[in-house]
PDB file of N, CA and C in Angstrom:
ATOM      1  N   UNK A   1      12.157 -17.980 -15.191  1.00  0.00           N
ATOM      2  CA  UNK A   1      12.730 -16.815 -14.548  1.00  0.00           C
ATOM      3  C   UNK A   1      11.606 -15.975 -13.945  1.00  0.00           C
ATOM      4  N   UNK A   2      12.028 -15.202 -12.843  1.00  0.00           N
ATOM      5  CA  UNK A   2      10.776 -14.953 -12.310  1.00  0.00           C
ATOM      6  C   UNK A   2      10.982 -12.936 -12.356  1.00  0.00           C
ATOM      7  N   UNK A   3      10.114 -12.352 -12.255  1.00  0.00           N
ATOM      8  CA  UNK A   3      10.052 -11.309 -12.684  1.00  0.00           C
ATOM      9  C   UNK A   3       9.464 -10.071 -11.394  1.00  0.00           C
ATOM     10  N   UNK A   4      10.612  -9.256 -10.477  1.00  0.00           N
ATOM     11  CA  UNK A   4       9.860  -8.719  -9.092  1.00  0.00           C
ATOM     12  C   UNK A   4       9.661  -7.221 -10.024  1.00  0.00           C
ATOM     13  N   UNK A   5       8.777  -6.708  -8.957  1.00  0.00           N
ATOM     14  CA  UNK A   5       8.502  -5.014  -9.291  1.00  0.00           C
ATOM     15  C   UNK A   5       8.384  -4.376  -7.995  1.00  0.00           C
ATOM     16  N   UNK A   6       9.693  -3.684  -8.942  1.00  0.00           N
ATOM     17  CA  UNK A   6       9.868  -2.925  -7.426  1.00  0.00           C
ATOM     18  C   UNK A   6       8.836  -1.099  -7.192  1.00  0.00           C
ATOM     19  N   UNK A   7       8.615  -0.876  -6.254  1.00  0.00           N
ATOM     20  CA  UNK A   7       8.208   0.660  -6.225  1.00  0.00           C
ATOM     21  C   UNK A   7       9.073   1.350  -7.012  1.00  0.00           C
ATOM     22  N   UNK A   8       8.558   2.836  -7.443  1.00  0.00           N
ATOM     23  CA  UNK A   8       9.535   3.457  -7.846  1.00  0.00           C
ATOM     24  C   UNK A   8      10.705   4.155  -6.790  1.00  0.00           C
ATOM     25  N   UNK A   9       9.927   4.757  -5.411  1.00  0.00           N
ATOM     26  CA  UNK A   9      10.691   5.113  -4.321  1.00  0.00           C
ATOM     27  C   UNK A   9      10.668   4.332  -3.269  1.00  0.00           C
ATOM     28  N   UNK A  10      11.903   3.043  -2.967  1.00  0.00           N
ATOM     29  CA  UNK A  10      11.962   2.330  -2.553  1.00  0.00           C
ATOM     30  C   UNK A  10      11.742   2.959  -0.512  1.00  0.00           C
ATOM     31  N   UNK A  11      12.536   3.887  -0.443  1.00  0.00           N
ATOM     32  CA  UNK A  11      12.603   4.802   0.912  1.00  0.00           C
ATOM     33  C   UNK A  11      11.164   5.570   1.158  1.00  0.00           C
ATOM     34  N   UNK A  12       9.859   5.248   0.116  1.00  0.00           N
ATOM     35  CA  UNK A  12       8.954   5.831   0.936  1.00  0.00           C
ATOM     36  C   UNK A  12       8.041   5.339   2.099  1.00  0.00           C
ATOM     37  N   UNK A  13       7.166   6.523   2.455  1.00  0.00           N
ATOM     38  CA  UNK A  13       6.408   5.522   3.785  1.00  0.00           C
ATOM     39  C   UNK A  13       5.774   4.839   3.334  1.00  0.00           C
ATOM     40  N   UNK A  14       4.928   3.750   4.150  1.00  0.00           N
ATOM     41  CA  UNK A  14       4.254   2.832   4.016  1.00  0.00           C
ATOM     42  C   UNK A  14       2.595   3.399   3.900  1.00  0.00           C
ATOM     43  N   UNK A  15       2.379   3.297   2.803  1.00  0.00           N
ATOM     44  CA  UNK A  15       0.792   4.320   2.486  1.00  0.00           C
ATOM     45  C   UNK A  15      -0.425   2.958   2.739  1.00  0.00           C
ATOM     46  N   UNK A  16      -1.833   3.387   3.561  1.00  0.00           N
ATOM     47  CA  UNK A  16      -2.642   2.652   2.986  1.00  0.00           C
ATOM     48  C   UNK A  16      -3.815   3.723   3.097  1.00  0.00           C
ATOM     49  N   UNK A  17      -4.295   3.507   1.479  1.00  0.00           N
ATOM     50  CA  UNK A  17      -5.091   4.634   1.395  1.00  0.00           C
ATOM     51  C   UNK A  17      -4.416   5.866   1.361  1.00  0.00           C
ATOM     52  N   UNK A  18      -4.946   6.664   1.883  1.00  0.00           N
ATOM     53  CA  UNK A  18      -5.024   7.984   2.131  1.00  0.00           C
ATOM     54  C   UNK A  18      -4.184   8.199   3.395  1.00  0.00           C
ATOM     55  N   UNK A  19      -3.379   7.412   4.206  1.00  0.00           N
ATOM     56  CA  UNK A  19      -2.946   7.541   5.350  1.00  0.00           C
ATOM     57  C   UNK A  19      -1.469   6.855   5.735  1.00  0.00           C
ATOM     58  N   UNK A  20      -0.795   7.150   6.399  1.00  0.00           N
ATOM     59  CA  UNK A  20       0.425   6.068   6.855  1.00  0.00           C
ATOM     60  C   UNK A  20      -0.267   5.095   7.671  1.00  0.00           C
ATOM     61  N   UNK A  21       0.807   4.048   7.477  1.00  0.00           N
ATOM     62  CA  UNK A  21       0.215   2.896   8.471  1.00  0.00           C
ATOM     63  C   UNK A  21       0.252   3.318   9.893  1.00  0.00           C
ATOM     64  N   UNK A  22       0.855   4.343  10.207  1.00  0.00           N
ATOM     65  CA  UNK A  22       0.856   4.413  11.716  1.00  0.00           C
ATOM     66  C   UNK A  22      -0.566   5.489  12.130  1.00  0.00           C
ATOM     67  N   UNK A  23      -1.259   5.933  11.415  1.00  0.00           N
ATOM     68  CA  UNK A  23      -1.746   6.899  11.417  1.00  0.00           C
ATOM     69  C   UNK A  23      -3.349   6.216  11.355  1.00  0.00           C
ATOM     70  N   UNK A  24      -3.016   4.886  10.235  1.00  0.00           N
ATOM     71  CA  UNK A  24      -4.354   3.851  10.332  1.00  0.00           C
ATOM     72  C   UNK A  24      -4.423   3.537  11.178  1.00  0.00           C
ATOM     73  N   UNK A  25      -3.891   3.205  11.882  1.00  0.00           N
ATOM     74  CA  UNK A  25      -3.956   1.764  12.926  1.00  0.00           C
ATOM     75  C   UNK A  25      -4.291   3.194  14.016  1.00  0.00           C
ATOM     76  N   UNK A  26      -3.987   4.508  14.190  1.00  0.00           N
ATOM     77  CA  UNK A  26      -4.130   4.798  15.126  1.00  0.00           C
ATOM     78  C   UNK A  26      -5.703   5.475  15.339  1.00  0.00           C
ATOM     79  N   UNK A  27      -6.200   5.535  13.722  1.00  0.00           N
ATOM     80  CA  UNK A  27      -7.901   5.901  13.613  1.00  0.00           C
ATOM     81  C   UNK A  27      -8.838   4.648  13.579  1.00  0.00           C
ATOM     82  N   UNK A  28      -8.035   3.330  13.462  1.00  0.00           N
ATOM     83  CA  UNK A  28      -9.106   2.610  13.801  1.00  0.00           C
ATOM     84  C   UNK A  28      -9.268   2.343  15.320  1.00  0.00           C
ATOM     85  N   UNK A  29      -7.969   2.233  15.835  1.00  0.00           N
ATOM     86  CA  UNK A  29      -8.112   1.983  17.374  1.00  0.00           C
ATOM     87  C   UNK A  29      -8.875   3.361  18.110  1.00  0.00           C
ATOM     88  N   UNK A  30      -8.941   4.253  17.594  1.00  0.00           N
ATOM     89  CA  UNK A  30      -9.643   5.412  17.826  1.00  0.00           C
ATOM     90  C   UNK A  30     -11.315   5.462  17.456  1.00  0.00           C
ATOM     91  N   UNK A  31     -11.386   4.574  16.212  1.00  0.00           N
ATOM     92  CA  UNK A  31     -13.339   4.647  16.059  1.00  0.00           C
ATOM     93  C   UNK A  31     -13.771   3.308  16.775  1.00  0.00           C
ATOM     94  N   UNK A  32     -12.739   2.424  17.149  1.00  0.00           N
ATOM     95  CA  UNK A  32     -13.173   1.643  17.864  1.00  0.00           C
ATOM     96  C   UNK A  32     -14.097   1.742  19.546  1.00  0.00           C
ATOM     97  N   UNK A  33     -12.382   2.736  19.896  1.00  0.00           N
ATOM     98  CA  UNK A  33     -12.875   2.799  21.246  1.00  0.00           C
ATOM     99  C   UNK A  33     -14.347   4.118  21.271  1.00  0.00           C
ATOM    100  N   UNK A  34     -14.128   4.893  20.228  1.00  0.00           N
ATOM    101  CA  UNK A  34     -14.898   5.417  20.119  1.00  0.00           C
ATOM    102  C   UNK A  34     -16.723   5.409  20.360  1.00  0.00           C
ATOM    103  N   UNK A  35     -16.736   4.542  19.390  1.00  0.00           N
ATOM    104  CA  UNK A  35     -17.664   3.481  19.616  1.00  0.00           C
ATOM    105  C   UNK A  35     -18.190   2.660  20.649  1.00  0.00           C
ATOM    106  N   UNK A  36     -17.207   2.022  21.336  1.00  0.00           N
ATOM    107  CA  UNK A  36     -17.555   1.682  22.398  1.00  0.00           C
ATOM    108  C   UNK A  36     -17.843   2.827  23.689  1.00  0.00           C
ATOM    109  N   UNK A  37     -17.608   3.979  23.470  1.00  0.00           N
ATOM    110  CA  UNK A  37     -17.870   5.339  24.194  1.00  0.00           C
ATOM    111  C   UNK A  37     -19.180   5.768  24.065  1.00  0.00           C
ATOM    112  N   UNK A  38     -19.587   5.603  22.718  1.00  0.00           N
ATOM    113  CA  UNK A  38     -21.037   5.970  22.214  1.00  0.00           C
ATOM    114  C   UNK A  38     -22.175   5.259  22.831  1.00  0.00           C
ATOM    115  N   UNK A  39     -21.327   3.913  22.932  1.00  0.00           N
ATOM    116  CA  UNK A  39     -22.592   3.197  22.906  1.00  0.00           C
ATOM    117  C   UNK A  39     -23.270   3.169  24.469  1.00  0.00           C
ATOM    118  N   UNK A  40     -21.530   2.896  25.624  1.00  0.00           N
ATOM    119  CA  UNK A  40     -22.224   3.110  26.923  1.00  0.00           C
ATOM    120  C   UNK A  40     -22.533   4.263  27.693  1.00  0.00           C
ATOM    121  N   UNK A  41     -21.521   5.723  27.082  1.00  0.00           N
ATOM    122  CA  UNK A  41     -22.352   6.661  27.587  1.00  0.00           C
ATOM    123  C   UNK A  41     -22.514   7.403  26.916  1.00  0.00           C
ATOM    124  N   UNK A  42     -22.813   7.296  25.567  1.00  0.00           N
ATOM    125  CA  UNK A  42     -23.967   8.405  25.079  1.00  0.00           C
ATOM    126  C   UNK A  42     -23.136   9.793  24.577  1.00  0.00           C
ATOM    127  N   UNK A  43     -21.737   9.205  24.579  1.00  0.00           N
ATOM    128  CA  UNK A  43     -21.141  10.765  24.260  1.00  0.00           C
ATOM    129  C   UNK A  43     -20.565  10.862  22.820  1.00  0.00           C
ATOM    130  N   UNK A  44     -20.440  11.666  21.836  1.00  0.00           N
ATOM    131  CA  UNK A  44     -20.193  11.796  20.411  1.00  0.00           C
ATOM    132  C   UNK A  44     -18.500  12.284  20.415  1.00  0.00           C
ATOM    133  N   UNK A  45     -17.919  13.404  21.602  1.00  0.00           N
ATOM    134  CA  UNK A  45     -17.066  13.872  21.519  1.00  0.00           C
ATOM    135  C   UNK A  45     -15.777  12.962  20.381  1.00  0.00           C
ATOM    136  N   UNK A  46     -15.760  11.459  21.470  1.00  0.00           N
ATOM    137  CA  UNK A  46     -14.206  10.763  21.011  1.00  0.00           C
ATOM    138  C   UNK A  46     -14.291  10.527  19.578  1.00  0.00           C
ATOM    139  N   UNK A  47     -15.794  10.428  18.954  1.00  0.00           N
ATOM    140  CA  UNK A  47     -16.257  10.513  17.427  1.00  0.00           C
ATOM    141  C   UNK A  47     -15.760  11.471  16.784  1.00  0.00           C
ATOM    142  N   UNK A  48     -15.801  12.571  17.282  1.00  0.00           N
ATOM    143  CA  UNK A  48     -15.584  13.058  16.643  1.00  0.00           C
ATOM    144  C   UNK A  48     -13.979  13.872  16.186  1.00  0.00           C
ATOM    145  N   UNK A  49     -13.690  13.506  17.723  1.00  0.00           N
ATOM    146  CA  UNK A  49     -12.016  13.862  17.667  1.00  0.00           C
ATOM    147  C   UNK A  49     -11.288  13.146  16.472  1.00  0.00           C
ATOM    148  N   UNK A  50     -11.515  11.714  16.711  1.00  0.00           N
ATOM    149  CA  UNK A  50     -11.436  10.932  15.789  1.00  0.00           C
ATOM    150  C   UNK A  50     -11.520  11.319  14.260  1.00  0.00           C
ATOM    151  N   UNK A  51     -12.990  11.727  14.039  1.00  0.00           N
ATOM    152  CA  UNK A  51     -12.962  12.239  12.675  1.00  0.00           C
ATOM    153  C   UNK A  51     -12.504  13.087  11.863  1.00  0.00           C
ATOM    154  N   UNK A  52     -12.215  13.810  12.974  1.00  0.00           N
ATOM    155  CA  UNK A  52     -11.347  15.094  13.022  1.00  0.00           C
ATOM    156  C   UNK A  52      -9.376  14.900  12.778  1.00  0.00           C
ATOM    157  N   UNK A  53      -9.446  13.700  13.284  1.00  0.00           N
ATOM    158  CA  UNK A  53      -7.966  13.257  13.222  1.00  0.00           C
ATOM    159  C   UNK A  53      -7.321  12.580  11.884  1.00  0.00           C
ATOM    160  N   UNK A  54      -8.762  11.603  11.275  1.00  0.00           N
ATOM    161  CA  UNK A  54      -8.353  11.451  10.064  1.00  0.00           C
ATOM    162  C   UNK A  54      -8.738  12.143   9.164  1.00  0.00           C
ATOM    163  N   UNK A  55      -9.347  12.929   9.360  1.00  0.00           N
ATOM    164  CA  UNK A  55      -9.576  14.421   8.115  1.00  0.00           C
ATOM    165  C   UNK A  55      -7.922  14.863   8.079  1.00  0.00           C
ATOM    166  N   UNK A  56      -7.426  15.968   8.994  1.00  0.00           N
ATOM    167  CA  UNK A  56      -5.837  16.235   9.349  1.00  0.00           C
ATOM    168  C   UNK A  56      -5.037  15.544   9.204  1.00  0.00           C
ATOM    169  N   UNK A  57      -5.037  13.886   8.776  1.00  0.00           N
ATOM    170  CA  UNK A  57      -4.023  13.134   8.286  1.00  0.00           C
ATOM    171  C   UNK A  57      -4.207  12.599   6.981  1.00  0.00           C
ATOM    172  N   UNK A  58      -4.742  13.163   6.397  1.00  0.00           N
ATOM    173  CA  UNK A  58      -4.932  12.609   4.946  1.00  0.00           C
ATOM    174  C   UNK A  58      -3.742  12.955   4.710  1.00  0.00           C
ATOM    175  N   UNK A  59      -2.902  12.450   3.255  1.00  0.00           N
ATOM    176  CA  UNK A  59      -2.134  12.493   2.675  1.00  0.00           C
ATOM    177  C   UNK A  59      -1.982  12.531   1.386  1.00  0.00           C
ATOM    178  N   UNK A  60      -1.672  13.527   0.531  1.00  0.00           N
ATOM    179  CA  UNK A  60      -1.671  13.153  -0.901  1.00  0.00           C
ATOM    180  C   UNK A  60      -0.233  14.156  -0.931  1.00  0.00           C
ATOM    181  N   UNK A  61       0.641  13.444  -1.720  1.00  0.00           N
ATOM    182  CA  UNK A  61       1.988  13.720  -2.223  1.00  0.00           C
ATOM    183  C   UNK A  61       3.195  13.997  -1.328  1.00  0.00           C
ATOM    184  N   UNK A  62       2.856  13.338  -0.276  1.00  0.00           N
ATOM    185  CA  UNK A  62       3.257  12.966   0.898  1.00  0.00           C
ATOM    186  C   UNK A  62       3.607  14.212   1.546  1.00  0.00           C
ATOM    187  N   UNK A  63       2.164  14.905   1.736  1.00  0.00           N
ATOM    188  CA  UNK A  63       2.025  16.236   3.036  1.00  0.00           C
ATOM    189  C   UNK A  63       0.997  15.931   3.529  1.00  0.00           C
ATOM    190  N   UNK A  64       0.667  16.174   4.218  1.00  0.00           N
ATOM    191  CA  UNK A  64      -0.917  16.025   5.069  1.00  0.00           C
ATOM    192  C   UNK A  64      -1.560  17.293   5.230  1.00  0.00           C
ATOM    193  N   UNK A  65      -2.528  17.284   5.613  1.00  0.00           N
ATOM    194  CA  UNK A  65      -3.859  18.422   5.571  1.00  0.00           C
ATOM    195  C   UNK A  65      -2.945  19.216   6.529  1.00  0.00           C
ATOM    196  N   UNK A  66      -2.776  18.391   7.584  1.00  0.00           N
ATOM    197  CA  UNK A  66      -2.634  19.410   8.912  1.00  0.00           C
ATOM    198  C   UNK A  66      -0.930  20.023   8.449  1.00  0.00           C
ATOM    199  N   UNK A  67      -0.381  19.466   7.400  1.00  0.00           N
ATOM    200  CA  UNK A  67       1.403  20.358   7.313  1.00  0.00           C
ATOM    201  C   UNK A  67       0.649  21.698   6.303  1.00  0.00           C
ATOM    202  N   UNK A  68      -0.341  21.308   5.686  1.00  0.00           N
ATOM    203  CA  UNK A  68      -0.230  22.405   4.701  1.00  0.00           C
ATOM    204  C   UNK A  68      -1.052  23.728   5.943  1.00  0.00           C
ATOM    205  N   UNK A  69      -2.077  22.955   6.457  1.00  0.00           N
ATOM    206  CA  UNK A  69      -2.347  24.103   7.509  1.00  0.00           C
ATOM    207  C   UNK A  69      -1.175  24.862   8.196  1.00  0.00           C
ATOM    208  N   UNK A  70      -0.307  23.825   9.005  1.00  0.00           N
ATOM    209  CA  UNK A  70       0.511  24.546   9.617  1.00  0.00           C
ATOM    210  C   UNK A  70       1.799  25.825   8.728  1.00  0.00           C
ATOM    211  N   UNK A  71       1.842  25.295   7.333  1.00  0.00           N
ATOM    212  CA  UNK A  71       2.814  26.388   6.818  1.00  0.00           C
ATOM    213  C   UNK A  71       1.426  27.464   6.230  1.00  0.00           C
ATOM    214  N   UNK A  72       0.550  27.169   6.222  1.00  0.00           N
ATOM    215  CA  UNK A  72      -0.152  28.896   5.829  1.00  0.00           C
ATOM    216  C   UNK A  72      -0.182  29.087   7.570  1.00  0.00           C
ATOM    217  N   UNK A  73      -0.416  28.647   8.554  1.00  0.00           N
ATOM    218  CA  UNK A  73      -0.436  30.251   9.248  1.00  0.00           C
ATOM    219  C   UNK A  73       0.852  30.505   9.475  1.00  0.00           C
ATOM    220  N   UNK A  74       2.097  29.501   9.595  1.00  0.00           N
ATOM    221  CA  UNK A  74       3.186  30.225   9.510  1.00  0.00           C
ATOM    222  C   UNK A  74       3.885  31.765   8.167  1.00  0.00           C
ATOM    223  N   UNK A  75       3.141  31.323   7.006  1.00  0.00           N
ATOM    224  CA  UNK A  75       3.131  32.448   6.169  1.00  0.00           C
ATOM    225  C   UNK A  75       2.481  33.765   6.693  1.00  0.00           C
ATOM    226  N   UNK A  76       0.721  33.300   6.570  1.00  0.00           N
ATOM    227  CA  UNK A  76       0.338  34.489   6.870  1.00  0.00           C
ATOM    228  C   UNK A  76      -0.047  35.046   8.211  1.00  0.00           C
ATOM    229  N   UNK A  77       0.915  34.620   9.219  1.00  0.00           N
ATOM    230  CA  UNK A  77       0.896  34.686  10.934  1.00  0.00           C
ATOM    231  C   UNK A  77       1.792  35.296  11.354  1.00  0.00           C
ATOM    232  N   UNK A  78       3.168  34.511  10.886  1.00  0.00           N
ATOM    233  CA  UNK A  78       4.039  34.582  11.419  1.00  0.00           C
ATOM    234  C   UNK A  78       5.264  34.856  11.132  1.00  0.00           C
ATOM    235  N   UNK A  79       5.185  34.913   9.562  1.00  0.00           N
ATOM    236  CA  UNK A  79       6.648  35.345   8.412  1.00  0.00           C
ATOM    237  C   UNK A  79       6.061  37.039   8.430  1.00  0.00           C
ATOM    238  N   UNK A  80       7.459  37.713   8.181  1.00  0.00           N
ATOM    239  CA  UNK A  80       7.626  38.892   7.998  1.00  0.00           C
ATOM    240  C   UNK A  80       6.869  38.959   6.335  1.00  0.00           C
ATOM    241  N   UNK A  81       5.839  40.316   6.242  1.00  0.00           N
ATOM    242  CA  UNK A  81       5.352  40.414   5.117  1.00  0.00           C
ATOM    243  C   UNK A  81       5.981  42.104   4.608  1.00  0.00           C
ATOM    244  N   UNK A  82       6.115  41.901   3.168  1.00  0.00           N
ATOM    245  CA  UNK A  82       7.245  43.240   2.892  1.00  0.00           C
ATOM    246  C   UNK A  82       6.013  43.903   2.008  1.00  0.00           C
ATOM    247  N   UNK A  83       5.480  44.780   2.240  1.00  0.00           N
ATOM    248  CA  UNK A  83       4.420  45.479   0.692  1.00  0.00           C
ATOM    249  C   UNK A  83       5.419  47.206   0.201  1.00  0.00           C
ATOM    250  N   UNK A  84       5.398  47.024  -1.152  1.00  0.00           N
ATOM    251  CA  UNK A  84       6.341  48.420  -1.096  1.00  0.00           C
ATOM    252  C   UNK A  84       5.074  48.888  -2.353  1.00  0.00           C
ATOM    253  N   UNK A  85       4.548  50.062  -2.479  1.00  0.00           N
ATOM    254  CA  UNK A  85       3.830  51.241  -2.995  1.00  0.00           C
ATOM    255  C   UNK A  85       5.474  51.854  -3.987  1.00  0.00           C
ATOM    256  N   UNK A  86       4.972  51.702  -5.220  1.00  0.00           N
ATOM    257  CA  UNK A  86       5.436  52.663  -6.259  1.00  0.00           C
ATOM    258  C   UNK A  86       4.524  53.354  -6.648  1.00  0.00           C
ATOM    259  N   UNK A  87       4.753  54.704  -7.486  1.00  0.00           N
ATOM    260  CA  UNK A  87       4.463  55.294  -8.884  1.00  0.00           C
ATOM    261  C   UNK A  87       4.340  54.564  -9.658  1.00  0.00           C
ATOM    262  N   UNK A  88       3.614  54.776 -10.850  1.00  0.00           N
ATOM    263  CA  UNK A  88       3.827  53.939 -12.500  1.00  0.00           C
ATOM    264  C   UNK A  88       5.080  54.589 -12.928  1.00  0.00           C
ATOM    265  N   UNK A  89       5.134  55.684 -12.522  1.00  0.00           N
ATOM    266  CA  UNK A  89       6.641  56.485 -13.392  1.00  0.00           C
ATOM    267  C   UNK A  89       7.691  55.615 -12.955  1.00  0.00           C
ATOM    268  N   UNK A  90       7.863  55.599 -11.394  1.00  0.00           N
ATOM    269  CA  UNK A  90       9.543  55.290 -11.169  1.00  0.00           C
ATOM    270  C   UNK A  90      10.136  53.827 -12.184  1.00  0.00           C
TER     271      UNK A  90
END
């Protein structure tokens, strides 16, 4: 008899590493061409966009760098903030 194992969340994304698969495939095709940018003219930029892209897509507990960025400045940007001043008495 043969014995499968399944994930525990069958509906999640497809992780490798630190990244979705769509997100790999889109930083290697990115340090690739990158690379080949470096080498014939000398420029660092697409390097670094690049590096920059898989920093912002990391993933741990399935949010990424760049969602948690985007809900703090929506907190402290762009949500209504309430401060109310009491007494110790009231």
């Amino acid at each position: 008899m043969k014995t499968y194992y399944y994930p525990e969340n069958l509906r999640a994304s497809v992780k490798l590493w630190f990244w979705n698969v769509r997100d790999f495939i889109i930083i290697c095709a990115g340090i690739v061409l990158s690379v080949i940018v470096l080498v014939n003219l000398w420029n660092i930029l697409p390097l670094a966009w690049t590096g920059s892209f898989a920093f912002l897509t990391i993933r741990t507990d399935d949010m990424a760098i760049i969602d948690y960025l985007i809900n703090a400045f929506r907190f402290f940007v762009l949500a209504d903030q309430r401060f109310e001043c009491r007494a110790k008495g009231e």
